[in-house]
PDB file of N, CA and C in Angstrom:
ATOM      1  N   UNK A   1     -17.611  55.726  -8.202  1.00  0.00           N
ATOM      2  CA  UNK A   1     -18.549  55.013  -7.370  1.00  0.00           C
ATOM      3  C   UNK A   1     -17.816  54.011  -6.481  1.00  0.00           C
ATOM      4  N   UNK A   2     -16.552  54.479  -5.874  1.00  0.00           N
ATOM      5  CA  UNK A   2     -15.982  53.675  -5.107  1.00  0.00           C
ATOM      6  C   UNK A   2     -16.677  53.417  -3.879  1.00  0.00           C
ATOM      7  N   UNK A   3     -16.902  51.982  -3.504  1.00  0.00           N
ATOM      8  CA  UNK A   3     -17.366  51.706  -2.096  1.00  0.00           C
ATOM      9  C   UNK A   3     -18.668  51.560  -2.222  1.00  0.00           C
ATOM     10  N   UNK A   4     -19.655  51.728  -3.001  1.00  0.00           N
ATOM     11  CA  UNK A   4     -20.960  51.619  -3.339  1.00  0.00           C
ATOM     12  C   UNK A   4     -21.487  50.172  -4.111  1.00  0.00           C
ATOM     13  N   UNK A   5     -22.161  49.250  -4.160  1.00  0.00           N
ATOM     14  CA  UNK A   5     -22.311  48.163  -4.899  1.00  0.00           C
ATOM     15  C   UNK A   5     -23.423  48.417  -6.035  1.00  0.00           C
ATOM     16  N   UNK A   6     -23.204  47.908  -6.930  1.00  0.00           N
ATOM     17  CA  UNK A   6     -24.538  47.854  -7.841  1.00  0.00           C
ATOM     18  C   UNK A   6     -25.633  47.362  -7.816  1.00  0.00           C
ATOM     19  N   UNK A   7     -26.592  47.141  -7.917  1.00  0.00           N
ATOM     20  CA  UNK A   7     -27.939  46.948  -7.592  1.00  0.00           C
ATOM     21  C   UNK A   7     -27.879  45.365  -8.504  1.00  0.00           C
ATOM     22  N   UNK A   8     -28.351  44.238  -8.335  1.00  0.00           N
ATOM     23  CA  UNK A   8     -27.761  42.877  -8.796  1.00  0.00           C
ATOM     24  C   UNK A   8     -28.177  42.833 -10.129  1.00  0.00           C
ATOM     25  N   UNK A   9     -29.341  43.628 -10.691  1.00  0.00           N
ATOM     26  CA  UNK A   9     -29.841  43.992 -11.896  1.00  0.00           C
ATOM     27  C   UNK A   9     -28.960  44.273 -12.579  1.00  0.00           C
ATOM     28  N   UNK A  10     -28.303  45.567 -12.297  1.00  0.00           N
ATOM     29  CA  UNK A  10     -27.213  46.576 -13.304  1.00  0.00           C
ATOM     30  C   UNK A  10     -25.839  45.481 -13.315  1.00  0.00           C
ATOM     31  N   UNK A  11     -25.602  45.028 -12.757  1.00  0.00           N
ATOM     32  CA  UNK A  11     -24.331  44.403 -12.811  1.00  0.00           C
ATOM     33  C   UNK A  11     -24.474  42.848 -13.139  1.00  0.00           C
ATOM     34  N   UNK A  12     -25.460  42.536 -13.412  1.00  0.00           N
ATOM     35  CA  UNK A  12     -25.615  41.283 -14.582  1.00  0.00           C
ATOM     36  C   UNK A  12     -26.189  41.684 -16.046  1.00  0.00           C
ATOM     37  N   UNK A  13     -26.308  43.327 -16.303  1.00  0.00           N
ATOM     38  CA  UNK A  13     -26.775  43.468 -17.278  1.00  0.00           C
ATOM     39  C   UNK A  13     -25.798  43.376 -18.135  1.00  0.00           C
ATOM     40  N   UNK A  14     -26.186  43.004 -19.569  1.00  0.00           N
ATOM     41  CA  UNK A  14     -25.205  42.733 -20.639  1.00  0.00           C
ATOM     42  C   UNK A  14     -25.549  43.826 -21.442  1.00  0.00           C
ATOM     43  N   UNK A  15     -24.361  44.462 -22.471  1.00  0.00           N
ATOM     44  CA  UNK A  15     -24.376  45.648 -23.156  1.00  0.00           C
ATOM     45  C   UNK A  15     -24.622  45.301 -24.739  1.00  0.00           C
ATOM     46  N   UNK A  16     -25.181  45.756 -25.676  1.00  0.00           N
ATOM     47  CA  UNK A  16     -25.109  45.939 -27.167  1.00  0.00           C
ATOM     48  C   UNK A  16     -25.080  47.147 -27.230  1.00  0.00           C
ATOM     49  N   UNK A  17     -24.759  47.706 -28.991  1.00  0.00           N
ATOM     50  CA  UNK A  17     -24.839  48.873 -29.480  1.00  0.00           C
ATOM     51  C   UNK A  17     -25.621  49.133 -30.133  1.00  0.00           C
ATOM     52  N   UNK A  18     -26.621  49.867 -29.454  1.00  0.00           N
ATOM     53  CA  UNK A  18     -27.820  49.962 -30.456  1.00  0.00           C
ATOM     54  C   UNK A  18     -28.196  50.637 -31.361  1.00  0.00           C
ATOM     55  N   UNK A  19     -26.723  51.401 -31.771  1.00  0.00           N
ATOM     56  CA  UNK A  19     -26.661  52.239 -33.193  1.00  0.00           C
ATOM     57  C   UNK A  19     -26.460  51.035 -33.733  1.00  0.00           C
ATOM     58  N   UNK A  20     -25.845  49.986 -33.603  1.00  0.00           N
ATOM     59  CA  UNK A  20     -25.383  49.174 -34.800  1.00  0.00           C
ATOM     60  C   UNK A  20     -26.538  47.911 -34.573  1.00  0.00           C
ATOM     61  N   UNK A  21     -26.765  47.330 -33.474  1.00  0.00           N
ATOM     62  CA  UNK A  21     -27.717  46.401 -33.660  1.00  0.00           C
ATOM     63  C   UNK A  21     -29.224  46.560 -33.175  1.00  0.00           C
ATOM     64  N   UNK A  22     -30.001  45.460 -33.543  1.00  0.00           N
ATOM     65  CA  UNK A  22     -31.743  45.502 -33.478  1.00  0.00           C
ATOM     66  C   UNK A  22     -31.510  44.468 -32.486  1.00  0.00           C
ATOM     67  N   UNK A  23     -32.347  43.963 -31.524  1.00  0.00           N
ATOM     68  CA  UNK A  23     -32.186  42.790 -30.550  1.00  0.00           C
ATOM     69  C   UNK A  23     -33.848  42.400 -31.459  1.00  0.00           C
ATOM     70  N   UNK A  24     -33.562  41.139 -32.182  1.00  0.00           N
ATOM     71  CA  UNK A  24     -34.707  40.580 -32.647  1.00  0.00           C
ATOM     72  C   UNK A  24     -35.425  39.050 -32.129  1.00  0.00           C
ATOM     73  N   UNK A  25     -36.082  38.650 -32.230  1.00  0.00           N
ATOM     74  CA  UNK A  25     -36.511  37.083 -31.963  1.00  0.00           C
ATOM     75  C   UNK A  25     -36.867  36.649 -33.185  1.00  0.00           C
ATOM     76  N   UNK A  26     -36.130  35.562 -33.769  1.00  0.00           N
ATOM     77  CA  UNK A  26     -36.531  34.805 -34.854  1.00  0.00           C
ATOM     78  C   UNK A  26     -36.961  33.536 -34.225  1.00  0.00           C
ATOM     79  N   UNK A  27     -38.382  33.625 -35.361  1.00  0.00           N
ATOM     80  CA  UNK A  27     -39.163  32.532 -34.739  1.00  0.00           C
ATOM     81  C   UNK A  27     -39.245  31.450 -36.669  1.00  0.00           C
ATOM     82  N   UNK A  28     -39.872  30.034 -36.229  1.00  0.00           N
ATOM     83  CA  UNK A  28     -39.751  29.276 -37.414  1.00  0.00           C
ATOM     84  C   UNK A  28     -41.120  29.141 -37.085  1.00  0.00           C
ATOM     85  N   UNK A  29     -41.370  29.334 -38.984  1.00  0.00           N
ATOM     86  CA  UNK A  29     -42.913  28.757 -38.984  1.00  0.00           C
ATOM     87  C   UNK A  29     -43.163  27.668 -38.701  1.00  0.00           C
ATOM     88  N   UNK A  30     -41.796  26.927 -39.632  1.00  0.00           N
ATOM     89  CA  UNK A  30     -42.345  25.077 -39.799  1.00  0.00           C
ATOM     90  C   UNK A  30     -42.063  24.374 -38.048  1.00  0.00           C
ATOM     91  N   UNK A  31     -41.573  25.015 -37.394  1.00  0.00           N
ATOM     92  CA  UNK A  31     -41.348  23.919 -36.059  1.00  0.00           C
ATOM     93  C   UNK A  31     -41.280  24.942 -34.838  1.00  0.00           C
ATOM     94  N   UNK A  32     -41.922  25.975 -34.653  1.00  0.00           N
ATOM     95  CA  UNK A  32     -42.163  26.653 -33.867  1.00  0.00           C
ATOM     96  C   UNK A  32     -40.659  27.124 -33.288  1.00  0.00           C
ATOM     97  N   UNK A  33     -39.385  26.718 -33.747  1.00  0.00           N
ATOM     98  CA  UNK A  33     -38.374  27.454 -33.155  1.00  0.00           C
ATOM     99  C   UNK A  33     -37.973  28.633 -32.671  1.00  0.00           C
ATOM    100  N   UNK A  34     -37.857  29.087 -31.619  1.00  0.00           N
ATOM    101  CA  UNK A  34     -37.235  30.611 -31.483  1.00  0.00           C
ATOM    102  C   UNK A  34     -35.969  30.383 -30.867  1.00  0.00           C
ATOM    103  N   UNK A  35     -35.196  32.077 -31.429  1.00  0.00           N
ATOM    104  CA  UNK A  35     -33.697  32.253 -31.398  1.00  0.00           C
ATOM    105  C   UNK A  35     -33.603  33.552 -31.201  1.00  0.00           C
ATOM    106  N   UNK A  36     -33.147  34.306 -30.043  1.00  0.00           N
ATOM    107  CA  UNK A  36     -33.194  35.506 -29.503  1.00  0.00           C
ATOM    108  C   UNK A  36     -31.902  35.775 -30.001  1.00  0.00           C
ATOM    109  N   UNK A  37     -31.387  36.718 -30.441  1.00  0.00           N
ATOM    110  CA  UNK A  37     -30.212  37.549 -30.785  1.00  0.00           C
ATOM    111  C   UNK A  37     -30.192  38.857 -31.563  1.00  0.00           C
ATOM    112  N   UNK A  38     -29.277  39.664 -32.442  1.00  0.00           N
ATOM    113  CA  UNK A  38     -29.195  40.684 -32.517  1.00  0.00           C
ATOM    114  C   UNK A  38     -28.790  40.754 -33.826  1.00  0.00           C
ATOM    115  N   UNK A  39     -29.746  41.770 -34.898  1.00  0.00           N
ATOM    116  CA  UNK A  39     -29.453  41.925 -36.334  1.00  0.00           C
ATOM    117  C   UNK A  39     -28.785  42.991 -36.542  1.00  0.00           C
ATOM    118  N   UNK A  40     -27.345  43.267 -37.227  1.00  0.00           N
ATOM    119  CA  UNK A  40     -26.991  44.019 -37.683  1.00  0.00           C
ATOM    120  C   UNK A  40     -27.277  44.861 -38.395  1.00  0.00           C
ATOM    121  N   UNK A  41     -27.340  46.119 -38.182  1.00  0.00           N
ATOM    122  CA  UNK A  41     -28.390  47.247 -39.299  1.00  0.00           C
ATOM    123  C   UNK A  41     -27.337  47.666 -40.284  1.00  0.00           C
ATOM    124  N   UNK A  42     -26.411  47.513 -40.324  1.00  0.00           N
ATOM    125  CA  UNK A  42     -25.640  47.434 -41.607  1.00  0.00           C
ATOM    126  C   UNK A  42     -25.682  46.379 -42.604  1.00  0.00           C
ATOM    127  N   UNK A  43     -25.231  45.433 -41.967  1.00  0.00           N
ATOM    128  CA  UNK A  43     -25.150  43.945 -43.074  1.00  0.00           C
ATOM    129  C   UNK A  43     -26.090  43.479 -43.156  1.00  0.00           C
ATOM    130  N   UNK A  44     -27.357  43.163 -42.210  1.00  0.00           N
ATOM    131  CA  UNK A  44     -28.538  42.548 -41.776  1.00  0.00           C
ATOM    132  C   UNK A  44     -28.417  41.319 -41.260  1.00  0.00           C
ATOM    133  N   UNK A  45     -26.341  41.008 -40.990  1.00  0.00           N
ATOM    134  CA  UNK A  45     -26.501  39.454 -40.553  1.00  0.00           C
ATOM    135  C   UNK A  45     -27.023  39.395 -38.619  1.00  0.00           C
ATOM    136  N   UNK A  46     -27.792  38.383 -38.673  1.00  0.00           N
ATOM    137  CA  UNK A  46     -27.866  38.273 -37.482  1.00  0.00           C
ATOM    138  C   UNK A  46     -26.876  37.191 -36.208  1.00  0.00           C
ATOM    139  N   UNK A  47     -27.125  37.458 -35.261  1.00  0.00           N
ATOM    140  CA  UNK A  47     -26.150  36.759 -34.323  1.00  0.00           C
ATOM    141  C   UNK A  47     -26.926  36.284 -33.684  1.00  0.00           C
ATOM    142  N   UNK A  48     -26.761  34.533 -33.460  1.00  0.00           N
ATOM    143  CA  UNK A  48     -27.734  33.900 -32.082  1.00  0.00           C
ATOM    144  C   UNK A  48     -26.806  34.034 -30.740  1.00  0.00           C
ATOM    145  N   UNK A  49     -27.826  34.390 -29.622  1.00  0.00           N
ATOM    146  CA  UNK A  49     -27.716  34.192 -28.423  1.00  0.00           C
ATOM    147  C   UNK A  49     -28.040  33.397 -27.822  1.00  0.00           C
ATOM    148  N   UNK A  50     -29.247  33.253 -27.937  1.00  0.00           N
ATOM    149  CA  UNK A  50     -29.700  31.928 -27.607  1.00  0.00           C
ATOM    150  C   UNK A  50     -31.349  31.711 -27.621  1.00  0.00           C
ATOM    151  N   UNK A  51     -31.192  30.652 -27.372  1.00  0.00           N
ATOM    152  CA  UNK A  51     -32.756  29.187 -27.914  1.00  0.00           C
ATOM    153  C   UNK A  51     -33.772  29.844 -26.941  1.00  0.00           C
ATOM    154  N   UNK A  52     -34.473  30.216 -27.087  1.00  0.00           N
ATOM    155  CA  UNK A  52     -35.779  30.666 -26.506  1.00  0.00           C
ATOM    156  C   UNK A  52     -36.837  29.048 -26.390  1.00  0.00           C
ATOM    157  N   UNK A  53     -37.147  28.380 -25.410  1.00  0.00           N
ATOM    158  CA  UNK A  53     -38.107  27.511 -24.988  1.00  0.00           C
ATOM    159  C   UNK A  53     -38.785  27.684 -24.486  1.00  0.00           C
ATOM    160  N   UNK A  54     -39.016  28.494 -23.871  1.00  0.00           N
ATOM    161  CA  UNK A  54     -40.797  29.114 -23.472  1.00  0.00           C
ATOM    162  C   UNK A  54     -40.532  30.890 -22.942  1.00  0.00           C
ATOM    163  N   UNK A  55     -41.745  31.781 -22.399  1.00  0.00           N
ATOM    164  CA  UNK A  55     -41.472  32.599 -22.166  1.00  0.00           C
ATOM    165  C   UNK A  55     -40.680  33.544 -20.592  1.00  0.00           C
ATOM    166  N   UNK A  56     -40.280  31.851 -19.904  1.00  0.00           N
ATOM    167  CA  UNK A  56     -39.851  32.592 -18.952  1.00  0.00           C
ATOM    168  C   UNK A  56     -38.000  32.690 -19.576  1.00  0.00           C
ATOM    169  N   UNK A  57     -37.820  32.260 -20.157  1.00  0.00           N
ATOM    170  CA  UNK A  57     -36.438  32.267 -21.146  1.00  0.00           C
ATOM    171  C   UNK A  57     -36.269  33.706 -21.809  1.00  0.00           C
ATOM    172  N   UNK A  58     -37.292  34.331 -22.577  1.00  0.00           N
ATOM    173  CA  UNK A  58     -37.547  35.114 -23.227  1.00  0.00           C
ATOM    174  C   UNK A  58     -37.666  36.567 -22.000  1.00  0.00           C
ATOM    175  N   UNK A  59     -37.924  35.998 -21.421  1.00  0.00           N
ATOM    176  CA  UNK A  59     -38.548  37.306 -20.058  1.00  0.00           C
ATOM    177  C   UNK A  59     -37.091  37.050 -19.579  1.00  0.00           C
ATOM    178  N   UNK A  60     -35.890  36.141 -19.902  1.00  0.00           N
ATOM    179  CA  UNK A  60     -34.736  36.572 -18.928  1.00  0.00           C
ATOM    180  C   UNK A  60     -33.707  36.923 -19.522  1.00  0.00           C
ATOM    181  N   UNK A  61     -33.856  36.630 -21.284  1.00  0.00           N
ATOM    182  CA  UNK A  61     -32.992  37.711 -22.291  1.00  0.00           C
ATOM    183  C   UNK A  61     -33.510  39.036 -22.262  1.00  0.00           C
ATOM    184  N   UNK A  62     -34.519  39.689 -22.168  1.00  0.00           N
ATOM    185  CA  UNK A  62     -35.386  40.995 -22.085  1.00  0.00           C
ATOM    186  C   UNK A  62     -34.139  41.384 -21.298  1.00  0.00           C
ATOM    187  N   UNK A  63     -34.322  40.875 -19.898  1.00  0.00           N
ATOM    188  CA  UNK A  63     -34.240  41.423 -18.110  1.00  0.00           C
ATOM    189  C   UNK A  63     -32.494  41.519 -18.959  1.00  0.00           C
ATOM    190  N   UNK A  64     -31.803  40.201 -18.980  1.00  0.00           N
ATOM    191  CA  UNK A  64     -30.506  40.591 -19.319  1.00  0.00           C
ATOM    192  C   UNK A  64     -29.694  41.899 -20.048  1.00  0.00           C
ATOM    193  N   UNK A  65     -30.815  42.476 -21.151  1.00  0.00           N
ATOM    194  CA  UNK A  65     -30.082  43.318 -21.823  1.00  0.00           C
ATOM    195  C   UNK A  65     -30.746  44.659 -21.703  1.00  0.00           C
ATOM    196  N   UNK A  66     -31.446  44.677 -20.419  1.00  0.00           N
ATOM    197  CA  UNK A  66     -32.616  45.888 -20.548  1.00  0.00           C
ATOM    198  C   UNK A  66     -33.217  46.085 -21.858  1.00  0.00           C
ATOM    199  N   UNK A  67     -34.125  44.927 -22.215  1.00  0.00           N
ATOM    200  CA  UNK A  67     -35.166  45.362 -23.391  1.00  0.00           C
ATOM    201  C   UNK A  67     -36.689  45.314 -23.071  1.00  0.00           C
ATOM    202  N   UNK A  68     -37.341  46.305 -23.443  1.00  0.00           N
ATOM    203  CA  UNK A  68     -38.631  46.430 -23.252  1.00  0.00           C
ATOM    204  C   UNK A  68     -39.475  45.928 -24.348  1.00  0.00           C
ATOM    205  N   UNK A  69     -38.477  45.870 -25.361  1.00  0.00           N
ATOM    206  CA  UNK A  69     -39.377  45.453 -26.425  1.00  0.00           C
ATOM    207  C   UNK A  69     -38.156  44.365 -27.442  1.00  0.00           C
ATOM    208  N   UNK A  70     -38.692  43.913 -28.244  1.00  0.00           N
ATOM    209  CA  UNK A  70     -38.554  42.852 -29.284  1.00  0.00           C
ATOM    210  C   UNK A  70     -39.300  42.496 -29.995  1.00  0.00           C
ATOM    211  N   UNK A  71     -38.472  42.711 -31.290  1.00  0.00           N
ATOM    212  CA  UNK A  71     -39.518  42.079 -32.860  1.00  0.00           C
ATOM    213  C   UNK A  71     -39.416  41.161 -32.771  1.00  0.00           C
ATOM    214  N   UNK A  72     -40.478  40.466 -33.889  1.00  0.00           N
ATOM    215  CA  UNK A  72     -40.352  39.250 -34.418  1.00  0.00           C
ATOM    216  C   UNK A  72     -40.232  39.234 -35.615  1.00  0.00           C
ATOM    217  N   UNK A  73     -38.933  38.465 -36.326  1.00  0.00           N
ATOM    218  CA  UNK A  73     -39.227  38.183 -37.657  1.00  0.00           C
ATOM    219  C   UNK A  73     -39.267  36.514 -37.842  1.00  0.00           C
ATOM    220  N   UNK A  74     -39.838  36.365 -38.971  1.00  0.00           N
ATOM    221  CA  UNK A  74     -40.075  35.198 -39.414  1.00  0.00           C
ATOM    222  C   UNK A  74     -39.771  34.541 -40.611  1.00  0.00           C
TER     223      UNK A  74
END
């Protein structure tokens, strides 16, 4: 694709492996916290990415990693 540019979408998108990870949102009961990152389906440890504070935050980890969807655990 020499000489062609990427569309500004594709080339800020960030990659996971989604044989190996879940992209989850952990949320806290006691203080309403959320923490967007990715659970390992082997170990089950998870990794933070980052602090979710409202949903336009949440709508720009989605956009970042091309996700259409996300659990919640609690």
């Amino acid at each position: 694709m020499f000489g062609k540019k990427k569309k500004k979408e594709e080339s800020e998108r960030k990659a996971f492996d989604a044989q190996r990870y879940k992209p989850v949102l952990r949320c806290s009961i006691c203080n309403g916290e959320q923490v967007a990152g990715f659970k390992n389906l082997e170990t089950g440890k998870f990794e933070e990415v980052a602090l979710i504070r409202g949903e336009h935050e949440l709508a720009e980890f989605m956009e970042q990693y091309g996700l259409e969807h996300i659990d919640k655990e609690y």
